[in-house]
Protein backbone atom coordinates (compact mmCIF):
# COMPACT_ATOMS: atom_id res chain seq x y z
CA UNK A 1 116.32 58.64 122.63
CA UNK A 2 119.63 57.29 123.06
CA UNK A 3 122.73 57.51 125.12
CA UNK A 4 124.55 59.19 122.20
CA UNK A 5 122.31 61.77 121.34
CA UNK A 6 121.82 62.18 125.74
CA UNK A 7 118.75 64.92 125.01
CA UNK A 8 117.83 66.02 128.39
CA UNK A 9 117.96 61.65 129.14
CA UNK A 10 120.31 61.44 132.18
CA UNK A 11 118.69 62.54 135.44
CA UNK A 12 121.76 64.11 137.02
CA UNK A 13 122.57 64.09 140.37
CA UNK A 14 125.49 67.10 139.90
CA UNK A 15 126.49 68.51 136.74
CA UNK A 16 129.80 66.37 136.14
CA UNK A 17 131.13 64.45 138.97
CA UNK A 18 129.28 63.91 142.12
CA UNK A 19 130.61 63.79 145.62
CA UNK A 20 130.26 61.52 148.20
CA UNK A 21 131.23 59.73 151.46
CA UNK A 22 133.54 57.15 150.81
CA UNK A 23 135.25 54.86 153.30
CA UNK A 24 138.38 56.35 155.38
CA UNK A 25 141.03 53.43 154.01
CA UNK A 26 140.04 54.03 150.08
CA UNK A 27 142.86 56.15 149.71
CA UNK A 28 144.44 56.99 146.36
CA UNK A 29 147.85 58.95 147.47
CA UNK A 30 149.54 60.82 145.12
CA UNK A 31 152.11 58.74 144.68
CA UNK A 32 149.98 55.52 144.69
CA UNK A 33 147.84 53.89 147.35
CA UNK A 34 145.95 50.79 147.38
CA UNK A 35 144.75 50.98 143.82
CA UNK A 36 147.89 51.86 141.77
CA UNK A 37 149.52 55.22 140.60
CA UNK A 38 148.26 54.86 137.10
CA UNK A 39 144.58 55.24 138.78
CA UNK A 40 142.56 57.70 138.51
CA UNK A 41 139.46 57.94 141.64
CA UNK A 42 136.77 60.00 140.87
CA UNK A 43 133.44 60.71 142.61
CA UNK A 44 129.91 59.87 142.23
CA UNK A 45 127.69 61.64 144.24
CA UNK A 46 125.03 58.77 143.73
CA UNK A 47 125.26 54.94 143.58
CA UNK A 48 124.26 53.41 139.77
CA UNK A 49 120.83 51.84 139.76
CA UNK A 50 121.84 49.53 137.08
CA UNK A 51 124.60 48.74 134.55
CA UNK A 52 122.76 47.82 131.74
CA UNK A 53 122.14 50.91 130.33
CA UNK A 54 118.80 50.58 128.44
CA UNK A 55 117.50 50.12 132.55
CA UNK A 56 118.69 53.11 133.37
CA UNK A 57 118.56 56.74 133.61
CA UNK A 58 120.62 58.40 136.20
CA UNK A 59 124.00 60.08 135.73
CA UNK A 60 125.73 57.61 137.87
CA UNK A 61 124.95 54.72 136.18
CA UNK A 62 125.51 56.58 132.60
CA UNK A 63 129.00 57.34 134.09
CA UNK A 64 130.15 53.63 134.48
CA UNK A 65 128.05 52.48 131.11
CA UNK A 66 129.96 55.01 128.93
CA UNK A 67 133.21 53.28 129.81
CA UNK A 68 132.39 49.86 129.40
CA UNK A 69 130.01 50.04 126.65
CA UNK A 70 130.21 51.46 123.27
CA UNK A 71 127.06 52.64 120.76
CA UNK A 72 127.57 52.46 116.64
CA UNK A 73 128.06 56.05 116.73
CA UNK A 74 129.06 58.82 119.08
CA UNK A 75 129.99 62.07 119.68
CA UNK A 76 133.42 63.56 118.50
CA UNK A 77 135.76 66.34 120.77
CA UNK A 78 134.11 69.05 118.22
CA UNK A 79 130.28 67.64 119.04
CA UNK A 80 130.48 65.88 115.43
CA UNK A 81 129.02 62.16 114.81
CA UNK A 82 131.85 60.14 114.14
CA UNK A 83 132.10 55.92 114.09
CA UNK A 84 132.49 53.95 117.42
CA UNK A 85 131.49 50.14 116.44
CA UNK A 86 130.28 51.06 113.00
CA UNK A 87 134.05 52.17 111.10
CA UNK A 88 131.73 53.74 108.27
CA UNK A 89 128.08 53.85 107.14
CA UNK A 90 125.56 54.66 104.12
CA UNK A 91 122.25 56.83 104.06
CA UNK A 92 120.29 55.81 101.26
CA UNK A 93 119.00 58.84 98.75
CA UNK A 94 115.71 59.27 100.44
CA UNK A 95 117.24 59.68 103.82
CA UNK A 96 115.04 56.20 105.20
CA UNK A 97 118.08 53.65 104.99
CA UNK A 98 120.97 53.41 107.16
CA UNK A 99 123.59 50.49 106.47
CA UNK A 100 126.37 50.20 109.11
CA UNK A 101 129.74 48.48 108.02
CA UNK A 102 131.08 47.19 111.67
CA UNK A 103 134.55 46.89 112.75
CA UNK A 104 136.18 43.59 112.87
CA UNK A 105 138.32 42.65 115.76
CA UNK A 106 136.38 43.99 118.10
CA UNK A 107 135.79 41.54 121.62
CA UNK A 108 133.44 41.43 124.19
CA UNK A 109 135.47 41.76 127.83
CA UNK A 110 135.02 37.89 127.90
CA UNK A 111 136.08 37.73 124.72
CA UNK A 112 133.31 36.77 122.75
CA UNK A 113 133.51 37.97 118.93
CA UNK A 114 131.31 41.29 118.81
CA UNK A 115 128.87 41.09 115.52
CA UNK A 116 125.34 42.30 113.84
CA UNK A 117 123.86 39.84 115.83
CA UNK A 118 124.74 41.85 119.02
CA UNK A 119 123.36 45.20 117.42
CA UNK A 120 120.12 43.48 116.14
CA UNK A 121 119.74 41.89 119.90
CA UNK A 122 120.15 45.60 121.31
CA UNK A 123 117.06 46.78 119.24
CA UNK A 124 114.78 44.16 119.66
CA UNK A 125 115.09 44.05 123.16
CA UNK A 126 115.07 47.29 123.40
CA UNK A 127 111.26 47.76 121.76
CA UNK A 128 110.26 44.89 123.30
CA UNK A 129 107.09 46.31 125.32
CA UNK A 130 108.47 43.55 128.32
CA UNK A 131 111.85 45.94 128.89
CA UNK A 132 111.21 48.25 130.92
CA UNK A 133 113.02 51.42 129.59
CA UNK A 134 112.89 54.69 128.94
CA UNK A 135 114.49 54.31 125.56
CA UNK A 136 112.54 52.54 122.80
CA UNK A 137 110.87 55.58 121.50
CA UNK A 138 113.25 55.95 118.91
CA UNK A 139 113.81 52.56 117.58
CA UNK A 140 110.34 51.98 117.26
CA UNK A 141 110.64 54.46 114.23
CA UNK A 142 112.33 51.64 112.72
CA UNK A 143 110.61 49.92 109.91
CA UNK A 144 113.07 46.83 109.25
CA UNK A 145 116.39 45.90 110.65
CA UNK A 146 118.89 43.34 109.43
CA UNK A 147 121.77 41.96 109.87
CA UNK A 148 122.88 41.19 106.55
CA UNK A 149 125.94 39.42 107.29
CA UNK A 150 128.31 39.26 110.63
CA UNK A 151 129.80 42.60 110.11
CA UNK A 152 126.83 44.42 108.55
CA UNK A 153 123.41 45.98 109.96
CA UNK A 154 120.73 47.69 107.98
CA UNK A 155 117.73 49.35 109.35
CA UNK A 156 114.96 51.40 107.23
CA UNK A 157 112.70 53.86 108.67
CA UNK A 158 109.28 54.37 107.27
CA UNK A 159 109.09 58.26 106.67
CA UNK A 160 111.66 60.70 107.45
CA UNK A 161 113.30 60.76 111.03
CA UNK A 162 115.95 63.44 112.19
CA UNK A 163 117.80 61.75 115.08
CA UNK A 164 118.34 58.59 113.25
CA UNK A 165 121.78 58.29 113.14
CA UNK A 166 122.70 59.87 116.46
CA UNK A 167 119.92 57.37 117.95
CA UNK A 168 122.45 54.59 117.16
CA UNK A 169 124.89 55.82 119.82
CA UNK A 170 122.97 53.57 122.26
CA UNK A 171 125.33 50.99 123.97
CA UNK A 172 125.51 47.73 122.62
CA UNK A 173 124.49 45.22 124.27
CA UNK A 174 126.17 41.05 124.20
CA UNK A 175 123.72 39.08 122.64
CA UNK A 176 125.75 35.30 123.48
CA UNK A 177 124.68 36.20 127.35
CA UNK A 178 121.91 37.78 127.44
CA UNK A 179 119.33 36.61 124.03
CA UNK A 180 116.42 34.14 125.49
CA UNK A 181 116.95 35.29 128.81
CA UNK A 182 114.46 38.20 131.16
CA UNK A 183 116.84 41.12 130.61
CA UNK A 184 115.21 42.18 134.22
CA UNK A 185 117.43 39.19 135.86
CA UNK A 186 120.41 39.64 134.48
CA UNK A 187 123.59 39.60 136.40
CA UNK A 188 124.76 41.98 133.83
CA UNK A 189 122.81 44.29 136.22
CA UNK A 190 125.33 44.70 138.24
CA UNK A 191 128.51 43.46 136.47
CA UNK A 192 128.09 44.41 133.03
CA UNK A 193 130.41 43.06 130.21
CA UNK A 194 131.30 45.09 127.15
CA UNK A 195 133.44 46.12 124.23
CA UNK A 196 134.19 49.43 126.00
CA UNK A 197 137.45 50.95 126.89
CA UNK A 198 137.69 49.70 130.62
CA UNK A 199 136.57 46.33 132.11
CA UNK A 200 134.20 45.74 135.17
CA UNK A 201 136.37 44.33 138.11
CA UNK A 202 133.56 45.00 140.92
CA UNK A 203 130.81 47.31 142.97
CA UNK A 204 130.52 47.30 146.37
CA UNK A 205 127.65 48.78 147.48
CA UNK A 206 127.90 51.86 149.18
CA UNK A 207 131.49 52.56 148.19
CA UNK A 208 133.11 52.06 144.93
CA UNK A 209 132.80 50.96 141.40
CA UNK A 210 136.35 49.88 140.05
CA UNK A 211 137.23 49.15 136.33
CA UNK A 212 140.40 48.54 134.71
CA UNK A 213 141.90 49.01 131.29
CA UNK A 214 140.70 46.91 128.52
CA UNK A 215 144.14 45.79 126.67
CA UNK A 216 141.76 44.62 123.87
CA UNK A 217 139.77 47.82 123.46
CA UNK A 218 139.96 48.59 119.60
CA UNK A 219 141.17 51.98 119.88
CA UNK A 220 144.41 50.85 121.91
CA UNK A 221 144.16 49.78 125.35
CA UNK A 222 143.94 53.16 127.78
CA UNK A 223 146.78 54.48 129.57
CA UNK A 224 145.23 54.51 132.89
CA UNK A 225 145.23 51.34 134.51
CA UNK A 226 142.12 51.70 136.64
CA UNK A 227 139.17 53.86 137.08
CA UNK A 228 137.63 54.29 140.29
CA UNK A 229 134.38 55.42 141.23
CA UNK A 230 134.21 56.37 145.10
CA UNK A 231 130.20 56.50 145.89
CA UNK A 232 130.27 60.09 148.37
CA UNK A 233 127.04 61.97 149.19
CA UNK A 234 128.36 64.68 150.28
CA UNK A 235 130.40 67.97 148.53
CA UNK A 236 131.80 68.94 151.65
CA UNK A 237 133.52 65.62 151.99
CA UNK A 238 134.21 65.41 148.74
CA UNK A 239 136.43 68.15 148.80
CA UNK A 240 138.21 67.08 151.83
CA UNK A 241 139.22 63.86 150.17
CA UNK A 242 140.30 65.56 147.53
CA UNK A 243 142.82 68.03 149.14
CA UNK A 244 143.97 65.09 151.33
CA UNK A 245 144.62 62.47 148.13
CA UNK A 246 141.36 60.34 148.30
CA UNK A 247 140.46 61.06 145.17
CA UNK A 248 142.22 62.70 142.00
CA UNK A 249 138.82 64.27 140.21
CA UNK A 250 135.54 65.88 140.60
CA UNK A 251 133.38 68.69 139.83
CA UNK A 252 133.37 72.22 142.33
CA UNK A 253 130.79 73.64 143.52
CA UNK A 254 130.82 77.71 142.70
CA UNK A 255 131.82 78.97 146.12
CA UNK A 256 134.42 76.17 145.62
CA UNK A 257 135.84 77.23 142.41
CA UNK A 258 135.84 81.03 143.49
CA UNK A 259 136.80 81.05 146.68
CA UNK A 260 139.28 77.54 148.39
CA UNK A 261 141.09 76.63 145.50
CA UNK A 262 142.98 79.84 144.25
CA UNK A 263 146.25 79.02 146.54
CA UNK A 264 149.08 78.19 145.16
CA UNK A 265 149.58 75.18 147.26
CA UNK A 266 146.42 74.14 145.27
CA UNK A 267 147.17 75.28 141.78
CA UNK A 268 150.41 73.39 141.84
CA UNK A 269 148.51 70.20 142.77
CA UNK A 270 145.01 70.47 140.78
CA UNK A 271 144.12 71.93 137.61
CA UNK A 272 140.64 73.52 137.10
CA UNK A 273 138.80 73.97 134.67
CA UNK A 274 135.51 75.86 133.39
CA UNK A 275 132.51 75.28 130.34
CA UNK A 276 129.18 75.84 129.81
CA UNK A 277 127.58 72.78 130.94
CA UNK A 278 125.39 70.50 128.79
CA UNK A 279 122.74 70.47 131.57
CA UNK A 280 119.86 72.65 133.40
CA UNK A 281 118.01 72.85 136.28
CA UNK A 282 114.79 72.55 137.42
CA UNK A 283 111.65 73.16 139.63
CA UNK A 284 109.14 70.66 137.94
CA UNK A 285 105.85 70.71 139.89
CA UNK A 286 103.62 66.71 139.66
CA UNK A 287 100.94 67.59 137.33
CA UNK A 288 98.92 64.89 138.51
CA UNK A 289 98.06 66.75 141.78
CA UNK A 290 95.12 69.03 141.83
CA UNK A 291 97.39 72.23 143.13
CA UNK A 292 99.65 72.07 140.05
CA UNK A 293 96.45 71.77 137.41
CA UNK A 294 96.23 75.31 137.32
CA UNK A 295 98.21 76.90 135.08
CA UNK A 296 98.11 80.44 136.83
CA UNK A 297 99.58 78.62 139.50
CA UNK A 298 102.51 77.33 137.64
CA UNK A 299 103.24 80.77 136.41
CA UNK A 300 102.53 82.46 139.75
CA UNK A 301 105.15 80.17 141.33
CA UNK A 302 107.36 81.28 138.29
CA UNK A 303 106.96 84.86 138.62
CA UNK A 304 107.86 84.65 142.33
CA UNK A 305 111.02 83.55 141.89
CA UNK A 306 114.31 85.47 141.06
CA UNK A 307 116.50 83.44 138.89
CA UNK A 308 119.17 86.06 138.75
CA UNK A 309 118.90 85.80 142.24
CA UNK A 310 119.75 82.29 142.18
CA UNK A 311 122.55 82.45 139.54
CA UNK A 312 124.30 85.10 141.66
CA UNK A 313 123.78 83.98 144.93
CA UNK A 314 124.30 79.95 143.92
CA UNK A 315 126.55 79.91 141.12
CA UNK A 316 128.31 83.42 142.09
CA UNK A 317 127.86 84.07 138.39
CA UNK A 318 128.80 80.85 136.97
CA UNK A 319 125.81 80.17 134.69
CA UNK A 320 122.80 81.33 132.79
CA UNK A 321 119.65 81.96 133.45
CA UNK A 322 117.47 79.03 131.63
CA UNK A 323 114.13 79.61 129.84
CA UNK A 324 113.65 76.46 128.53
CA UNK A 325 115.20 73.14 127.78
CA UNK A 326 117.92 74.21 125.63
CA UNK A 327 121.45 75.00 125.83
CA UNK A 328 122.09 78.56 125.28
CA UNK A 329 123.36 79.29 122.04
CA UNK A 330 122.49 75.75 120.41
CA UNK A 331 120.82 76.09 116.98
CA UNK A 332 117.28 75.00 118.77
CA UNK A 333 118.21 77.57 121.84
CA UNK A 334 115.39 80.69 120.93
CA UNK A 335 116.88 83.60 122.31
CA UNK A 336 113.99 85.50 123.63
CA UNK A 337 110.72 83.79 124.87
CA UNK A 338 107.87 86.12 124.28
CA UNK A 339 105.34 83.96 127.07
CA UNK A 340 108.34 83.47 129.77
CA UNK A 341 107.12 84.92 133.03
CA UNK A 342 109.55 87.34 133.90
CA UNK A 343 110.20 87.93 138.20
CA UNK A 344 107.38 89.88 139.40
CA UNK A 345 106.09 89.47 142.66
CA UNK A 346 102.57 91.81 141.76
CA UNK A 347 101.82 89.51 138.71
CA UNK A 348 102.09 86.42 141.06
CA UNK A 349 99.91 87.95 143.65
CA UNK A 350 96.99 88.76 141.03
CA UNK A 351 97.63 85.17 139.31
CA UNK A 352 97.16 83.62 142.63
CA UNK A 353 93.85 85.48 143.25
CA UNK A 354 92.36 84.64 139.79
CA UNK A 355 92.96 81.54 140.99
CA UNK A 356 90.95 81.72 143.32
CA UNK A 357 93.55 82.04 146.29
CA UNK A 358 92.90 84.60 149.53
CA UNK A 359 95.19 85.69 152.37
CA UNK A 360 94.66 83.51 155.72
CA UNK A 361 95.27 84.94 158.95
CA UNK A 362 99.03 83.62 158.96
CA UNK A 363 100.13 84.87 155.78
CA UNK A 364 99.67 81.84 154.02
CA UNK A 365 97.26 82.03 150.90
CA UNK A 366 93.70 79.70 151.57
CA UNK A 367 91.65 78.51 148.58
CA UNK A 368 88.65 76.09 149.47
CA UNK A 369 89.97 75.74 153.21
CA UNK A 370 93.37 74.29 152.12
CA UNK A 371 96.12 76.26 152.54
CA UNK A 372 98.52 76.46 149.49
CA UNK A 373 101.65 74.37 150.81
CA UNK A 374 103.95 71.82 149.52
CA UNK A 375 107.15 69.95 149.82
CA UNK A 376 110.45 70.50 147.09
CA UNK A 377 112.44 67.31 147.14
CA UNK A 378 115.68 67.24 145.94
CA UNK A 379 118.82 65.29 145.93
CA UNK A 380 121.75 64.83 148.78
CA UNK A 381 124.74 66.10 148.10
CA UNK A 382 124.17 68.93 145.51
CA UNK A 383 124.33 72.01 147.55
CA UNK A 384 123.64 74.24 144.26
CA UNK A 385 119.97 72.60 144.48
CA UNK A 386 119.50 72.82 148.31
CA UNK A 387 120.65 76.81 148.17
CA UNK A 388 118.38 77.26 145.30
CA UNK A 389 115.11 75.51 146.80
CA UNK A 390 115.93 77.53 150.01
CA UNK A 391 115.60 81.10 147.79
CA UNK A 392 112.82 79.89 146.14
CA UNK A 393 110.98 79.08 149.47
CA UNK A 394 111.75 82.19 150.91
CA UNK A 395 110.24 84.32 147.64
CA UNK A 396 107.41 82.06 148.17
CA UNK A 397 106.54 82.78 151.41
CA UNK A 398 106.37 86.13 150.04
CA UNK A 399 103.54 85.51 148.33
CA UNK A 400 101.97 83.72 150.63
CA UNK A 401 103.14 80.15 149.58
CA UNK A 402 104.16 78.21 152.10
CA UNK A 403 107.25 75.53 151.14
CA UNK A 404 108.84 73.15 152.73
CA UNK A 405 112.04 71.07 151.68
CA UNK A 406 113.13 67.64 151.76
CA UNK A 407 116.71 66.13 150.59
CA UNK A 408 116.87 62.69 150.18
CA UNK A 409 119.49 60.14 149.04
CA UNK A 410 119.62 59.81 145.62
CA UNK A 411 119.21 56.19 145.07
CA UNK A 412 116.24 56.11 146.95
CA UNK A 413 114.91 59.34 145.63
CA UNK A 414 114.46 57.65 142.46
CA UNK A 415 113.41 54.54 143.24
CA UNK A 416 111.07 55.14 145.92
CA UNK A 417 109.51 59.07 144.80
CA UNK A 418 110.62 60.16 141.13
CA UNK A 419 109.73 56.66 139.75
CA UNK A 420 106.52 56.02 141.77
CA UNK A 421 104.69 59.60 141.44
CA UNK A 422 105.00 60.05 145.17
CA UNK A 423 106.60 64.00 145.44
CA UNK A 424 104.97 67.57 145.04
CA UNK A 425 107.71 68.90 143.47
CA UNK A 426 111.26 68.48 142.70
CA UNK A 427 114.22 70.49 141.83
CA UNK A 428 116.07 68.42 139.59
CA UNK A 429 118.65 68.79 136.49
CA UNK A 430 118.48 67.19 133.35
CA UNK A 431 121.69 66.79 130.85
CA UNK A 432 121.19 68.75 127.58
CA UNK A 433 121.73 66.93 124.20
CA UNK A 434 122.94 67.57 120.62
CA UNK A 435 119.86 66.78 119.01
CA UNK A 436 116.54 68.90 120.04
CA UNK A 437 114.53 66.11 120.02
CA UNK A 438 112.73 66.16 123.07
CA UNK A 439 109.94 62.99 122.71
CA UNK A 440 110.47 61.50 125.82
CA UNK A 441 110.70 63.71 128.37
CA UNK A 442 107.32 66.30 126.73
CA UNK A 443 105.73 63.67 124.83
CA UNK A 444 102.19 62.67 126.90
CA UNK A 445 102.82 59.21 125.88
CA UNK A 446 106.16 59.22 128.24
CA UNK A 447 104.04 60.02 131.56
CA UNK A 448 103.73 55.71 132.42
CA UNK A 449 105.89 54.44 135.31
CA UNK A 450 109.74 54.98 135.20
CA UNK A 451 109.63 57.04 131.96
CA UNK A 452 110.68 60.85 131.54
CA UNK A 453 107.64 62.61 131.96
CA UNK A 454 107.68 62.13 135.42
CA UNK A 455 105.58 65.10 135.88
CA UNK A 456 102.47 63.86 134.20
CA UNK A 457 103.03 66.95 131.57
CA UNK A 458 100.24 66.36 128.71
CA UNK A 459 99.62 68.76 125.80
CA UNK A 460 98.63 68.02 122.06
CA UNK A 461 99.99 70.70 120.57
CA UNK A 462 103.20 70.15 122.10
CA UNK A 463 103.12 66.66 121.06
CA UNK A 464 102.43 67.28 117.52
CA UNK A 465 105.14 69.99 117.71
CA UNK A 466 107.30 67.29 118.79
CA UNK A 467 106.15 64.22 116.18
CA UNK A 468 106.61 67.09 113.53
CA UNK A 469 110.23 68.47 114.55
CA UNK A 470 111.48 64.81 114.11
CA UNK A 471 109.80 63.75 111.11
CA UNK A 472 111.86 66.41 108.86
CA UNK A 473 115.42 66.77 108.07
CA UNK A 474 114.99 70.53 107.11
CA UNK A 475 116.47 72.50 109.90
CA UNK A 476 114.94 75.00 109.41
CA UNK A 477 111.35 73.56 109.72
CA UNK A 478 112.75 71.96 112.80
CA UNK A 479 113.91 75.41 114.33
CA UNK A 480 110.69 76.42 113.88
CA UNK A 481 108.62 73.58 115.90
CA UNK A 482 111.29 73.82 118.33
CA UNK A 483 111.06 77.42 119.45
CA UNK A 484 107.50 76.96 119.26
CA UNK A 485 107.85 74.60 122.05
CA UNK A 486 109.47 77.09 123.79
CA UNK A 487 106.64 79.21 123.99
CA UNK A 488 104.34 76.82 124.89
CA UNK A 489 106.30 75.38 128.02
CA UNK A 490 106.94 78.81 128.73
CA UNK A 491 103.18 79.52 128.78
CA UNK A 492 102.22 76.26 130.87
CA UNK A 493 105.16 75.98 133.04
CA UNK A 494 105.13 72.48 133.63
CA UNK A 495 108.72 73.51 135.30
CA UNK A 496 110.21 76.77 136.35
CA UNK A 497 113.16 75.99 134.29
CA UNK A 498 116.38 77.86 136.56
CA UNK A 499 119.65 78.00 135.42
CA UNK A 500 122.06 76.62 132.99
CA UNK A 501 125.25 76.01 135.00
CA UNK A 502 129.17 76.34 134.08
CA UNK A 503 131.08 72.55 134.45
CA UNK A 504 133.59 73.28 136.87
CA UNK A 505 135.94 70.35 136.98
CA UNK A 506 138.97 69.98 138.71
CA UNK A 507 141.55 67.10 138.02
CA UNK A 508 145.28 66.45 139.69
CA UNK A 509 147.76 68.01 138.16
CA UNK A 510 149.72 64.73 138.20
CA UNK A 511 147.45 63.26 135.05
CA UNK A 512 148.57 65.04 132.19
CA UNK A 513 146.79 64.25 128.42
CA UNK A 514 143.51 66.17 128.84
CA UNK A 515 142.56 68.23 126.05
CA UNK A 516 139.44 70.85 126.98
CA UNK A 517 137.27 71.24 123.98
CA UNK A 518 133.82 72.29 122.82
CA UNK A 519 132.79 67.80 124.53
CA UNK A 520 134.18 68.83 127.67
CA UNK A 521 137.58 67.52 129.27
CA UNK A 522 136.40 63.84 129.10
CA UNK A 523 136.29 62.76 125.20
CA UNK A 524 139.90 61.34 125.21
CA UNK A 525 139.50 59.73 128.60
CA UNK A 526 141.82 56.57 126.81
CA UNK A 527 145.24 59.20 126.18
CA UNK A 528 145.13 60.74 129.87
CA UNK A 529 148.32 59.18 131.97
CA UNK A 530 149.63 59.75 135.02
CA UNK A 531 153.23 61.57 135.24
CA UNK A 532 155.09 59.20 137.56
């Protein structure tokens, strides 16, 4: 799975920019401040865990990658594969051979000559079973790779494999500093070097990530001078800053959109703007414990909960109800899920009784002595997910489950619970990708330590499903497998999959160049400029 093809990859903290609490002097006035008035400051509701991005996968640290790194491929305005280090490239006749024709020209931020030799680096490392990522899954479909000359890289695949090309969007990665070296130890870590569009200048901790304009970048060197990340926690904040100049970007919460920015004071400063997001939320229950191994559980829990509830309470209307990990209206997306438990309280109640469950004298259900409890963690700083884990523990108690809920910071939320197995359950989001392929966060072999199957979700079926939706380039066939997934997630609930949220970003009025389109606001990040 790769950073290109970003299938349900990026942990995300919010749906498109984060908020947090930033220190009082990082100011960036409208009319300048301490960064510059060609700067734009955005916010990141978490801090990156790491900048190289093969070590990585949280929004926040895909954020600052995508700028500094590029992939062979990527994604177009209209969602179309189009070149990015590769200017062209060749499928052989039997749909097993790719060979990549580089661009020339093209530096490193320290200037290095970029080359085959960087791209071949980048998928060795990246199999190597010493790197510790989440992302090797798809190059190990690779039968050969080659660089056949400096500006020229062939790979082969055995049999037939779908997200080949798109799989090549992964960032390249500078073989001169890091080849012979333990990838683990690199300062790159933490100040990455690239052939992206903006240059690292510095992170520190706690507050910002600042990058300026590379004035080498092959594509022209961006308008915008700088690009500021301010690291802020907190939505609430967030918005302050915003309306008082402290940042010029980030993404509204519903009640936000709807209801504080409709002045005109605030329409003349900011513009908004609204999508369907590329993203969905979550209540994914650890599969490992023995209060989740019951599948009448799962879909109990399920049927307890009104999602249409949540999407009109939380987003005020501003989503979709999800049923599975697809986008709505995607060409994997399967309209209507015949085993999806619909909301029904009765259902739950007789579920939880099959399963053995009986009232206790406090309303909470008893099975074996143990009453049937546990903690939702989610992330600081997203009050969409707090509001929704609040409805969902009062429709709970309902039933007789009792829930408790526990927001942590997001940094350590990964490191110390998501990556280590140590949670009940969490109410996450995961970003949605163009290709359906969904191997590593289903697949049983993805359940080890700081992979995607955090929940421990193991199914054969499923994973043959899965090995047999990538192995065929007939759509068609792969529609099939993939609404058959559908069902069967539906069936075992290994999440209560929520809502599919609208993107509501909102940007200052004084940088002009953005062009909305079926990517989002951000593809042609390099042509926005500030009116001065």
């Amino acid at each position: 799975m790769s950073f290109c093809r970003c299938l349900a990859l990026i942990l995300t903290a919010l749906v498109l920019a984060g908020c947090a609490k930033g220190a009082p002097e990082e100011k960036a006035r409208a009319q300048g401040g301490i960064y510059g008035a060609d700067t734009l400051v955005t916010g990141s509701i978490g801090e990156p865990s790491n900048l190289i991005p093969i070590l990585s996968a949280d929004s926040a640290s895909s954020d600052v990658a995508g700028l500094v790194y590029n992939g062979l491929v990527r994604y177009d305005k209209d969602l179309k594969l189009e070149g990015d280090l590769a200017r062209s490239w060749e499928v052989s006749p039997d749909g097993l051979g790719i060979t990549f024709h580089l661009r020339r020209g093209v530096k490193w931020h320290d200037g290095h000559d970029f080359t085959s030799r960087d791209v071949l680096y980048t998928y060795r490392v990246t199999i190597d079973p010493k790197t510790p990522t989440a992302y090797a899954e798809d190059f190990k479909q690779v039968q050969s790779a080659q660089a056949v000359d400096d500006y020229t890289f062939r790979v082969r695949y055995a049999k037939p494999f779908a997200p080949a090309l798109a799989s090549w969007g992964m960032p390249i990665l500078p073989a001169h500093l890091l080849e012979g070296k333990e990838i683990t130890k690199s300062p790159l870590s933490r100040s990455p070097v690239g052939t992206g569009p903006f240059v690292f200048k510095e992170w520190i901790p706690g507050q910002r990530v600042m990058l300026e304009r590379n004035p080498e970048y092959y594509e022209g060197a961006p308008r915008l001078s700088r690009y500021v990340y301010r690291i802020i926690p907190d939505s609430s904040t967030m918005y302050m800053e915003l309306k008082a100049g402290g940042i010029d970007m980030m993404g509204l919460s519903p009640v936000q959109y709807q209801r504080q920015t409709n002045t005109r004071e605030f329409l003349a400063r900011f513009n908004k703007y609204r999508y369907p997001a590329s993203a969905y939320t979550y209540l994914g229950y650890n599969l490992r414990l023995p209060v989740f191994q019951d599948r009448r559980v799962r879909q109990a829990i399920t049927c307890a909960i009104n999602k249409e509830e949540i999407v009109a309470g939380v987003l005020l209307g501003m989503g979709q109800l999800a049923h599975g990990p697809y986008k709505p209206g995607t060409w994997a997306y399967k309209p209507k899920v015949a085993a999806d438990p619909a909301y029904d309280p009765a259902r739950s109640a007789l579920l939880l009784r099959e399963a053995g469950y009986v009232m206790g004298q406090d309303g909470i259900l008893v099975k074996d002595g143990k009453p049937l409890s546990f903690t939702i963690m989610t992330n600081q700083g997203n009050d969409q997910r707090l509001k929704a884990a609040q409805i969902i523990q009062r429709r709970l108690k309902k039933v007789g489950i009792d829930v408790k809920i526990r927001v942590m910071e997001w940094a350590s939320f990964l490191t110390n619970f998501i990556d280590k197995g140590r949670f009940e359950a969490v109410l996450l989001g995961w970003t949605i990708g163009q290709d359906p392929d969904l191997y590593d966060v289903w697949h049983s072999s993805k359940t080890g330590p700081k992979e995607l199957n955090f929940v421990g979700y193991k199914n054969p079926e499923l994973d043959r499903l899965i090995v047999e939706g990538r192995g065929t380039f007939d759509t068609e066939k792969r529609r099939a497998c993939y609404y058959q997934i559908q069902e069967i997630l539906a069936q075992d609930q290994p999440y209560t999959f929520l809502y599919v949220p609208d993107a509501l970003p909102v940007v200052t009025s004084r940088v002009k160049g953005i062009e909305p389109a079926p990517a989002g606001i951000m593809h042609n990040l390099i042509r926005w400029y500030v009116n001065q």
